[in-house]
Protein backbone atom coordinates (compact mmCIF):
# COMPACT_ATOMS: atom_id res chain seq x y z
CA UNK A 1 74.04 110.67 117.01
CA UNK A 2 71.85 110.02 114.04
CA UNK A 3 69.15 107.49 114.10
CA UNK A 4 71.16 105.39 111.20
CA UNK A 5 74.90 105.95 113.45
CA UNK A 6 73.05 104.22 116.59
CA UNK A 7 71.92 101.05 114.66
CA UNK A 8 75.28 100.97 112.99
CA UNK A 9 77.05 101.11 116.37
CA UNK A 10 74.62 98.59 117.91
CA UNK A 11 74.88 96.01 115.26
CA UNK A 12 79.09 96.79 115.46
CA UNK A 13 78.77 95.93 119.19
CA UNK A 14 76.95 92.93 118.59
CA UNK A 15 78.63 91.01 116.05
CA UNK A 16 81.73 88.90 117.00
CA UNK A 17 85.13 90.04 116.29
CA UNK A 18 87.87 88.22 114.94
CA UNK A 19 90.63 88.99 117.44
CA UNK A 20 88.57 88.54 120.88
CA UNK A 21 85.81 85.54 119.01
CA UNK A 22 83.26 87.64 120.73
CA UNK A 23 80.94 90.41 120.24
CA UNK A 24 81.77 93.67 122.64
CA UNK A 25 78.26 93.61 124.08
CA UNK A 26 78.14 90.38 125.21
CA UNK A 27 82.32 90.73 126.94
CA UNK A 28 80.47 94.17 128.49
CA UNK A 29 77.25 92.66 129.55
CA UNK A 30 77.64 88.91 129.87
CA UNK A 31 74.72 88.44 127.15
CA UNK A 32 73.61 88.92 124.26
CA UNK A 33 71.26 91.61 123.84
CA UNK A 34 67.51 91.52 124.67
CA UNK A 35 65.82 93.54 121.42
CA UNK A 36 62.52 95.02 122.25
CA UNK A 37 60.20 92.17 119.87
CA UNK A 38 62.06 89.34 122.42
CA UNK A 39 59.88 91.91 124.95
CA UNK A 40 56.98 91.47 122.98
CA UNK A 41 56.81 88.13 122.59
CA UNK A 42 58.07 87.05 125.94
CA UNK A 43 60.72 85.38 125.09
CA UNK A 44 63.18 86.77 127.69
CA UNK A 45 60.69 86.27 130.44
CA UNK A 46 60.32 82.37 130.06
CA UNK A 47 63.54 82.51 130.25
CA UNK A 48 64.36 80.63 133.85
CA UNK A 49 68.33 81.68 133.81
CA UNK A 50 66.78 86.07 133.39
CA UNK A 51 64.60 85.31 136.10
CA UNK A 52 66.07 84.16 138.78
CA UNK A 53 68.62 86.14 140.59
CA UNK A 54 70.94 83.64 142.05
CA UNK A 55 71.26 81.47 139.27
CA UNK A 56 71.40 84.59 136.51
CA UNK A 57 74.70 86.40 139.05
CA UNK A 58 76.18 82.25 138.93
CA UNK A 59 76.39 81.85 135.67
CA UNK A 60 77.03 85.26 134.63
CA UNK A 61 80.01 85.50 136.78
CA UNK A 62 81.08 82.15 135.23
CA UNK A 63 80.45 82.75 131.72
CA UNK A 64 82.56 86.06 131.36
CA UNK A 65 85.13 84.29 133.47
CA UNK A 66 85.33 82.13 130.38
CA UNK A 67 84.35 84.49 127.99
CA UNK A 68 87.61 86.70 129.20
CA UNK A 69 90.09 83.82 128.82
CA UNK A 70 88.92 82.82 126.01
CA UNK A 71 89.13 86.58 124.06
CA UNK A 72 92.70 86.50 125.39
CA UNK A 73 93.86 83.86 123.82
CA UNK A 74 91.95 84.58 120.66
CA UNK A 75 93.60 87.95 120.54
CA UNK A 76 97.07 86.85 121.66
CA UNK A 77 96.62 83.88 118.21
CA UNK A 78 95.26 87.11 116.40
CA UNK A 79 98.58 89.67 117.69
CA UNK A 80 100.81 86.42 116.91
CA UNK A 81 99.03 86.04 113.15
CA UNK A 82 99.25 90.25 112.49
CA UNK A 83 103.24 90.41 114.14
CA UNK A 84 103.73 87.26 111.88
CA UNK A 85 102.43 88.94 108.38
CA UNK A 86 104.22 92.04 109.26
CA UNK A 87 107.71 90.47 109.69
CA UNK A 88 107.46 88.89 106.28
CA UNK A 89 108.12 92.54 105.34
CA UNK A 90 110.14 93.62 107.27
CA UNK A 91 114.05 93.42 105.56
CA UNK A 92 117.23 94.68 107.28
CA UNK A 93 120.87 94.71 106.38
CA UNK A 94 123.19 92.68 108.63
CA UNK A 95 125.41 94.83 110.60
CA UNK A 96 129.13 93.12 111.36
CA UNK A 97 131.88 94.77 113.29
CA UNK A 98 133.47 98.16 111.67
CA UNK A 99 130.48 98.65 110.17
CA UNK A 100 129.40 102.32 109.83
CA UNK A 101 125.93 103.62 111.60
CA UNK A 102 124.04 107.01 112.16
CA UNK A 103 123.72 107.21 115.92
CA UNK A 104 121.10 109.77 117.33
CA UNK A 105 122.68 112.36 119.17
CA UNK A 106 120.54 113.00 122.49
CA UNK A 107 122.62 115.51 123.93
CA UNK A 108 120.35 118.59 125.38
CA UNK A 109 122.15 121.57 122.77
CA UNK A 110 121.34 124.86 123.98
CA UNK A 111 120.74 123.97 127.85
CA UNK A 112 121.68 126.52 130.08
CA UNK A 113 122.57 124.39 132.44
């Protein structure tokens, strides 16, 4: 992968999606991501919640708990919205009794059996 196609992908990962409400890296990884300046000036490591164990595993197990249900229901509003749009284009012919229809034949032709 090219230099440029890794900070594409990265920032893709990182920025929130409209069908889940959240960004793929922080569904995957419970966070969002630590960049190498947050290294440099030490952000992440004042950081109380990164450095202790107990209470990180806690809330990380209770934060993608929520995080899941809520990019569930965001995408089952979003799959609602998209199979909403694409019945307003959808037209069809009301079929009544007597009327005539192709029916597909799935008879195996040819089977030696």
């Amino acid at each position: 992968m090219a230099p440029d196609d890794q900070t594409m992908t990265f920032t893709y990962n990182c920025t929130q999606h409209e069908a889940t409400g959240f960004a793929p890296f922080y569904l995957m990884f419970g966070r969002v991501p630590h960049l190498p300046v947050d290294l440099l000036f030490k952000n992440v490591l004042r950081d109380d919640s990164v450095c202790d164990y107990n209470a990180y595993v806690k809330s990380l197990a209770t934060d993608l708990q929520s995080a899941m249900l809520l990019a569930q229901r965001h995408s089952s509003v979003e799959q609602k919205h998209q199979s909403d749009q694409y019945n307003k284009k959808v037209k069809g012919l009301p079929l009544s009794v007597g009327d005539r229809v192709l029916v597909a034949n799935k008879s195996g032709r040819g089977n030696a059996s």
